[in-house]
C-alpha atoms as a PDB file:
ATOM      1  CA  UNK A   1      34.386  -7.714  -7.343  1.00  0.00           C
ATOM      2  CA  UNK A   2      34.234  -9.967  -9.961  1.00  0.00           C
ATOM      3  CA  UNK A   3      31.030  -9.357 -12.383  1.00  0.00           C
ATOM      4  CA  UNK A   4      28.083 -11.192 -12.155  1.00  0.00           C
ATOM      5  CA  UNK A   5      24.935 -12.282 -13.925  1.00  0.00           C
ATOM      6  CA  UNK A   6      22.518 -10.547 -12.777  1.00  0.00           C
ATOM      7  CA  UNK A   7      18.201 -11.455 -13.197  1.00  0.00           C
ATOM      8  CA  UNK A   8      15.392  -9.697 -12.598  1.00  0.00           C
ATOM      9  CA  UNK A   9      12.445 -12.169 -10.612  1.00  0.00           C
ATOM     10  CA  UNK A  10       9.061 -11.386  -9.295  1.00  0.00           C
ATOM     11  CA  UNK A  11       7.800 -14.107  -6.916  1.00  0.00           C
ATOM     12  CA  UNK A  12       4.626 -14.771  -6.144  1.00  0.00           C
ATOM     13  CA  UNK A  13       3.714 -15.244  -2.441  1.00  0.00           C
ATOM     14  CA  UNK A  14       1.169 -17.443  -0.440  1.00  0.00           C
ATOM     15  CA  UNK A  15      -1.038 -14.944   0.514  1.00  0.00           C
ATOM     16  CA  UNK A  16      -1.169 -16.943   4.240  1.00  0.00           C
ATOM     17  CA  UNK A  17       0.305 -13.906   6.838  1.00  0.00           C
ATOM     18  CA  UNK A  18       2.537 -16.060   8.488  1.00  0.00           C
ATOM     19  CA  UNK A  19       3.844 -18.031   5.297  1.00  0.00           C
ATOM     20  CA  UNK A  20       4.495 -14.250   3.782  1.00  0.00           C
ATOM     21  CA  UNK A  21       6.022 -13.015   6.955  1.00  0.00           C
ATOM     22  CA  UNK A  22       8.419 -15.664   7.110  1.00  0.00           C
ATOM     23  CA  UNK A  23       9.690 -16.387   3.655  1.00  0.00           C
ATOM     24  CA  UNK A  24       9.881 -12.244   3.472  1.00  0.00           C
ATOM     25  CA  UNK A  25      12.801 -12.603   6.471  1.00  0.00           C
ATOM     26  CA  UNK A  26      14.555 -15.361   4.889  1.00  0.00           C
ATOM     27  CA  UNK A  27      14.737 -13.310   1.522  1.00  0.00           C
ATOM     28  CA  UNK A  28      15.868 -10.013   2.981  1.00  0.00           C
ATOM     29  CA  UNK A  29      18.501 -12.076   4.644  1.00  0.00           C
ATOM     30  CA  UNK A  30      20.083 -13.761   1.632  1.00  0.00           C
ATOM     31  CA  UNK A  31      23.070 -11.826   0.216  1.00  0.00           C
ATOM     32  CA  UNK A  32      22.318 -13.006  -3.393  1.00  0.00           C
ATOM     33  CA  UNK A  33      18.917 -10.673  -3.666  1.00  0.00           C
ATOM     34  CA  UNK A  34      17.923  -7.344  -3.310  1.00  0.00           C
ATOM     35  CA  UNK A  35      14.046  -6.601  -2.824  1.00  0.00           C
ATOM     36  CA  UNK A  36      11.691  -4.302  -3.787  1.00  0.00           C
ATOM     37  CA  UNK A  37       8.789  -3.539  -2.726  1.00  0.00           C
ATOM     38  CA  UNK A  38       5.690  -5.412  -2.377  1.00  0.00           C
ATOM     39  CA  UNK A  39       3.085  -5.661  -4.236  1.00  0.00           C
ATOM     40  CA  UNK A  40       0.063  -7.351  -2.671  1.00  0.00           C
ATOM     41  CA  UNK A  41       1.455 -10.828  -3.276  1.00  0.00           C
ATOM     42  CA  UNK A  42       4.042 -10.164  -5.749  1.00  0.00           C
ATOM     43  CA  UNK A  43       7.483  -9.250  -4.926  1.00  0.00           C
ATOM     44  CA  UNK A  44       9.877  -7.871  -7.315  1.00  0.00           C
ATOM     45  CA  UNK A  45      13.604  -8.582  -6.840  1.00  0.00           C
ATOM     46  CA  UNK A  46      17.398  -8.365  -8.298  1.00  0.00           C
ATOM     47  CA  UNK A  47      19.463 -11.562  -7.828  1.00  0.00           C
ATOM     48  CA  UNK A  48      23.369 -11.514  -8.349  1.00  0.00           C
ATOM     49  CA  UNK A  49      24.898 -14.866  -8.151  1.00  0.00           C
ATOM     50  CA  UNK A  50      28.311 -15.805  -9.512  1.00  0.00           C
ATOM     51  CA  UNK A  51      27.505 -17.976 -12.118  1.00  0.00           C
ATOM     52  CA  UNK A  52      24.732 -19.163 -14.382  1.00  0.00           C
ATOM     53  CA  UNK A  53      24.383 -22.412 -12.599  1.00  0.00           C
ATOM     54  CA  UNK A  54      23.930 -20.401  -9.720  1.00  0.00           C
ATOM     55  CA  UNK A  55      21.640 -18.500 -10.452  1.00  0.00           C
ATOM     56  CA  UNK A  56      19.280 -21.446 -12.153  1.00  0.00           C
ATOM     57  CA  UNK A  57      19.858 -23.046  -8.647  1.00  0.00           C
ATOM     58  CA  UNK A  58      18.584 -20.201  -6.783  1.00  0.00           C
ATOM     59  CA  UNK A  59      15.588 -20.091  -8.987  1.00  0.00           C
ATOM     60  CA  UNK A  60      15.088 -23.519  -8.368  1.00  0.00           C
ATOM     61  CA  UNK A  61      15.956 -23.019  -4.938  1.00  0.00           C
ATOM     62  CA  UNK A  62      12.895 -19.980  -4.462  1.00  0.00           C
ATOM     63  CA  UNK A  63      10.430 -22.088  -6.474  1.00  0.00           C
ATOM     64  CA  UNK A  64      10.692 -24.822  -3.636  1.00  0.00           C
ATOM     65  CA  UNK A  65      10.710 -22.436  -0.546  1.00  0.00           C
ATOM     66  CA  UNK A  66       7.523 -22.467   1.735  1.00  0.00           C
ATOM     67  CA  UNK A  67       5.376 -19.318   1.200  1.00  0.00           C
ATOM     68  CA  UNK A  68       6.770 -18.996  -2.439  1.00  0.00           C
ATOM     69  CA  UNK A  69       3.553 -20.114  -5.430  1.00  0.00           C
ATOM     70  CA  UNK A  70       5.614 -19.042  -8.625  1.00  0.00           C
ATOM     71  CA  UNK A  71       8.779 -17.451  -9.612  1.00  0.00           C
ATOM     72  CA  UNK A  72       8.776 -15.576 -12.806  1.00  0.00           C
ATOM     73  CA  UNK A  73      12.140 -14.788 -14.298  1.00  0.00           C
ATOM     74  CA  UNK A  74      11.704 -11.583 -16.362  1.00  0.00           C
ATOM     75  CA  UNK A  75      15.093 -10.716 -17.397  1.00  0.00           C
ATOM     76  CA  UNK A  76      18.626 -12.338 -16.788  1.00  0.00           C
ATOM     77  CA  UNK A  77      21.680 -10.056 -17.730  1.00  0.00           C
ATOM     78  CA  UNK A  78      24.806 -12.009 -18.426  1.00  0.00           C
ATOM     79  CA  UNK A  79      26.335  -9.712 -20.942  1.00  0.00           C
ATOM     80  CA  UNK A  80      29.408  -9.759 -18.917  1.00  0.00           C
ATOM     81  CA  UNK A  81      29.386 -13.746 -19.100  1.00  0.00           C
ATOM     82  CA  UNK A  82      29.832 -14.154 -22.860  1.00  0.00           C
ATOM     83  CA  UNK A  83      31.189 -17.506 -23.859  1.00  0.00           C
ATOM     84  CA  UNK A  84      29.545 -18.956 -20.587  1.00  0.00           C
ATOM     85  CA  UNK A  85      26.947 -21.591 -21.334  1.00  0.00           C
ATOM     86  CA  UNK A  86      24.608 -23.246 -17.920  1.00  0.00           C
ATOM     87  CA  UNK A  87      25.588 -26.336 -17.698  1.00  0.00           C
ATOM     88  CA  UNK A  88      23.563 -29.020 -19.459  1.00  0.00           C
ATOM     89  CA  UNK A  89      23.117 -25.903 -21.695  1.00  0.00           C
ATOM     90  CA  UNK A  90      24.814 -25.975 -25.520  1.00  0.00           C
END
């Protein structure tokens, strides 16, 4: 497998049961994350996507989703990216 960068994200989720219950599927069901545990409405989580516009598109992409209030990006590892700039980016 080629590498990836790789980001650390906690959401913040609508504290509604249903809202949570649903966008909590749809998250364990996408390939690109992998989920920790909850924590009340926070939920921690790894993303891997293949490239830096990927993964700014899948932030974008959570920020939008129903049942998601904020994403906060703590870390982003692209170490194995060097040279590699987002695009729009210089």
């Amino acid at each position: 497998m080629a590498p990836m960068p790789i980001g650390g994200l906690v959401l913040t989720l609508d504290p509604d049961p249903a809202l949570r219950e649903s966008i909590l599927a749809a998250l364990t069901a996408d390939p690109r994350l992998t989920l920790g545990q909850p924590l009340g409405v926070r939920l921690p989580m790894v993303a891997e996507t293949l490239t830096l516009d990927d993964g700014d598109a899948l932030v974008r992409e959570l920020s939008a989703a129903p049942g998601v209030l904020f994403v906060d990006v703590v870390s982003v590892d692209f170490s194995d990216r060097e040279g590699e700039e987002p695009h729009g980016q210089t």
